[in-house]
Protein backbone atom coordinates (compact mmCIF):
# COMPACT_ATOMS: atom_id res chain seq x y z
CA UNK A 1 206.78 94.92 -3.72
CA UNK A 2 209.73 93.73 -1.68
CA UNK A 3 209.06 96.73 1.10
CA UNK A 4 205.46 95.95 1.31
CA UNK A 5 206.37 92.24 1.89
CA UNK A 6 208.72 93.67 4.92
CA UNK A 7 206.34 95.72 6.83
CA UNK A 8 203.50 93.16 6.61
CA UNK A 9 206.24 90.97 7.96
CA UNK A 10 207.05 93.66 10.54
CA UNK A 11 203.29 94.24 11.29
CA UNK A 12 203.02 90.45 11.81
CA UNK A 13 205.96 90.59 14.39
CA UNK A 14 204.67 93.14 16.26
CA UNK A 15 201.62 91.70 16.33
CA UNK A 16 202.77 88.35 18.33
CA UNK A 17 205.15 90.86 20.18
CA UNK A 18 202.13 93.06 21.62
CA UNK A 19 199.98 89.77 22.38
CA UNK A 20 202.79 88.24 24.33
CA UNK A 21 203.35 91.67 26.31
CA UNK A 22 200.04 92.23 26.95
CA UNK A 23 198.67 88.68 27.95
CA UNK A 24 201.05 88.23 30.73
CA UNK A 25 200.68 84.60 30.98
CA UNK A 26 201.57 81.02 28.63
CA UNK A 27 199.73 80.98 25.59
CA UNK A 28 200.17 78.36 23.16
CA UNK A 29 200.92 77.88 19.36
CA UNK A 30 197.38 77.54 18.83
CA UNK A 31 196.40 80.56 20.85
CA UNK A 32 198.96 83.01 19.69
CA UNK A 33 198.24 81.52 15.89
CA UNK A 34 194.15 82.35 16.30
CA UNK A 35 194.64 85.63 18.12
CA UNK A 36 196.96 87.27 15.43
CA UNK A 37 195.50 85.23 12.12
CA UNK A 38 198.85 83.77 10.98
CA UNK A 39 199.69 80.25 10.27
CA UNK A 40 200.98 78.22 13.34
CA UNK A 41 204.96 77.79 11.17
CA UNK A 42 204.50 81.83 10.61
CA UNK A 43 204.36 81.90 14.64
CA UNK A 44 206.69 79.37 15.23
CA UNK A 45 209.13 81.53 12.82
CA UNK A 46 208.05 85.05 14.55
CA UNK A 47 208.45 83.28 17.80
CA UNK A 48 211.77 82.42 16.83
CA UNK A 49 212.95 85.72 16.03
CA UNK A 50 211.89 87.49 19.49
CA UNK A 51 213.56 85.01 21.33
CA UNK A 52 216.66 85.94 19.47
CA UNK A 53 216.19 89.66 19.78
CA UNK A 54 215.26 89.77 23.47
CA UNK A 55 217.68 86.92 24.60
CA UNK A 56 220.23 89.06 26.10
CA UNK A 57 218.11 91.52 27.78
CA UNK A 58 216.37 91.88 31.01
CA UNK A 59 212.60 90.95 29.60
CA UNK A 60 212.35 87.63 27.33
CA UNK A 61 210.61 85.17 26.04
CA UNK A 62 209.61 82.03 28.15
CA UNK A 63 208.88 78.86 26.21
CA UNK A 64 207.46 75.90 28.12
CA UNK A 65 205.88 72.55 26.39
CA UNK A 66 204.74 74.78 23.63
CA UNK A 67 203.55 77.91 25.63
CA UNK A 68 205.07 80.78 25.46
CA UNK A 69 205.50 84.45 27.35
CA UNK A 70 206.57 87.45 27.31
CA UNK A 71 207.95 88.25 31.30
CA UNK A 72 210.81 89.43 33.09
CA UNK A 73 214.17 87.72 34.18
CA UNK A 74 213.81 86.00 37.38
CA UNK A 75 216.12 88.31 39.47
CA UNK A 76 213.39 91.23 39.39
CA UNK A 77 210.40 89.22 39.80
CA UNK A 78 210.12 90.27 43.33
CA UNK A 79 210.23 93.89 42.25
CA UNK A 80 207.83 93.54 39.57
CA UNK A 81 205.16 91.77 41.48
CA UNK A 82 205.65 94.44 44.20
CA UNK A 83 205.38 97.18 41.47
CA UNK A 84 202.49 95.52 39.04
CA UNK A 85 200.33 94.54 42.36
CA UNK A 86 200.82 97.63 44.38
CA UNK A 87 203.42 96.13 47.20
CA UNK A 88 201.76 92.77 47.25
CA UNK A 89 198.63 91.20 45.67
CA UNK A 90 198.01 89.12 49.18
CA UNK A 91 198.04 89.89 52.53
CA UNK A 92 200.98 88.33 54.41
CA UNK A 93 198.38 86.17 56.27
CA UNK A 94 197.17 84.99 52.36
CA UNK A 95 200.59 84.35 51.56
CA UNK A 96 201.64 82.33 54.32
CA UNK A 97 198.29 80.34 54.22
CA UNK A 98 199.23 79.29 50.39
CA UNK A 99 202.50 78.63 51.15
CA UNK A 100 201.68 76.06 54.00
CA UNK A 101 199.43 74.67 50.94
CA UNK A 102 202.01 74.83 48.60
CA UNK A 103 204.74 72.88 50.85
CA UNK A 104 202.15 70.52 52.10
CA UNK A 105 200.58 69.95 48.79
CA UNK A 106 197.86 68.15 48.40
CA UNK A 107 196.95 68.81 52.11
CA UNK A 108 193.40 68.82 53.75
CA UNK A 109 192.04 72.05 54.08
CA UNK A 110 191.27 71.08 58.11
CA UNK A 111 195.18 70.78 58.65
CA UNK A 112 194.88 74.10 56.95
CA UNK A 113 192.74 75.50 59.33
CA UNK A 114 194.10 74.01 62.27
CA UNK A 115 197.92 75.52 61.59
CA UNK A 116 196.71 78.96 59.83
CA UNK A 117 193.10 79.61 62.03
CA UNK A 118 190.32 80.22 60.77
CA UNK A 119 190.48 83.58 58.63
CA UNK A 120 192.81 80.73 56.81
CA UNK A 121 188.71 79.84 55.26
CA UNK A 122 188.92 83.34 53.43
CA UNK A 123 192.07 82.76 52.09
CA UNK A 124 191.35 79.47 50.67
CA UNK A 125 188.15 80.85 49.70
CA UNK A 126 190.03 84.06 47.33
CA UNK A 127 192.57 82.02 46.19
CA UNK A 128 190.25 78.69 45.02
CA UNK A 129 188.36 82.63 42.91
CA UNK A 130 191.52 83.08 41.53
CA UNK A 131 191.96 79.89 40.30
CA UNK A 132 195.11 79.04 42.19
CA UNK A 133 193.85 76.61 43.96
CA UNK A 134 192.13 73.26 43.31
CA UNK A 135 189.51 71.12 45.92
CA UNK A 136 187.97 68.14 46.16
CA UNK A 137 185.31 67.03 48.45
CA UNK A 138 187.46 64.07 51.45
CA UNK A 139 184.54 63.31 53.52
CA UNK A 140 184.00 66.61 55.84
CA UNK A 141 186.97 68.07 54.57
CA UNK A 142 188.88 68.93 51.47
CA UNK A 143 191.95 68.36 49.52
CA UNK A 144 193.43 71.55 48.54
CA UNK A 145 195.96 71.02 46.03
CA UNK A 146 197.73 73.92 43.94
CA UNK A 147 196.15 74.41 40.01
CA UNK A 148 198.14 74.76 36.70
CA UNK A 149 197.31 78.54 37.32
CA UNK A 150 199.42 79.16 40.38
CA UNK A 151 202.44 77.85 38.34
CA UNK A 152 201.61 80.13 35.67
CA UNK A 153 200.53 82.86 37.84
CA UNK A 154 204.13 82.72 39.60
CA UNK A 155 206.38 81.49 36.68
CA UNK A 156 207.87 78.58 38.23
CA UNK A 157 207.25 74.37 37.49
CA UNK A 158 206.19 71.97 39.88
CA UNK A 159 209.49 70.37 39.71
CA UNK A 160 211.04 73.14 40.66
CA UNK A 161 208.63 73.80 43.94
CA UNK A 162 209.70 70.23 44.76
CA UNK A 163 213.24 71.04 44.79
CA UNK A 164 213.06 73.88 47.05
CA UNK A 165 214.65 72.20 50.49
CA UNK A 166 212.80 73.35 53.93
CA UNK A 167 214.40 76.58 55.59
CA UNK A 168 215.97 74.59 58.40
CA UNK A 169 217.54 72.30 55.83
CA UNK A 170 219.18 75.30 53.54
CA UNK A 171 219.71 77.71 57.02
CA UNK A 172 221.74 74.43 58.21
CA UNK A 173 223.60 73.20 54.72
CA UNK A 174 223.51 69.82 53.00
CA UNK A 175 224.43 67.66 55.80
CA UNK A 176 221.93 69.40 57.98
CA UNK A 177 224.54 70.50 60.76
């Protein structure tokens, strides 16, 4: 009786394990409880136990405001983006055209235009598809502003994209000389 009660356990923990590898992105409580059938303190507990047994490795488990993941250490990001999109999910010319939106945040999609040119339209265009990106109409214009996706979709917070400091500012050090 006691072994049956420790693989259903084990079933149940691997279970949450393979949803959390496999979604690649926050889920919450609620989500990870409804997916698997278990209680939301049975996920809490399994939850629990995976951080514990993947805490010292190179792939853990991210918690944020009750979401959690399953994704690499920071440090090899960069090599698993380059390896899970095929070099790189965006062009450079996509890439730079989000991160003018991302520093300038919310910015008007005409100052957009006017720094990136106007293939910068077809990059707002893909990324608004993927859902990184959020508009709203400003008279002839639009506010682009950046979604609750792209911070999931890159693993980082809004507070820390505000800390980042402006090239010139960390090429020159603290007291900017």
């Amino acid at each position: 009786m006691e072994k049956e009660i420790e693989g259903a356990n084990k079933k149940e923990e691997e279970l949450v394990e393979a949803l959390l590898f496999i979604s690649g992105k926050f889920l919450s409580l609620e989500e990870i409880s409804s997916f698997c059938n278990l209680g939301v303190g049975r996920v809490m507990a399994i939850l629990e136990k995976l951080m514990k047994k993947y805490s010292g490795g190179v792939i853990g488990i991210v918690a944020r405001d009750n979401f959690y993941k399953m994704d690499v250490k920071a440090e090899y990001a960069f090599l698993i983006n380059k390896i899970a999109a095929g070099e790189s999910e965006f062009t450079k010319a996509e890439q730079e055209t989000l991160a003018v939106i991302a520093y300038k945040k919310p910015v008007h999609q005409s100052y957009v235009i006017k720094v990136r040119g106007n293939k910068a339209y077809d990059h707002v265009k893909k990324l608004k598809e993927l859902g990184l990106l959020t508009s709203k109409k400003d008279g002839r214009t639009f506010i682009l502003n950046l979604s609750e996706n792209f911070y999931n979709y890159f693993s980082i917070t809004e507070g820390s994209l505000r800390e980042l400091k402006p090239f010139k500012a960390r090429a020159q050090g603290e007291d900017g000389k």
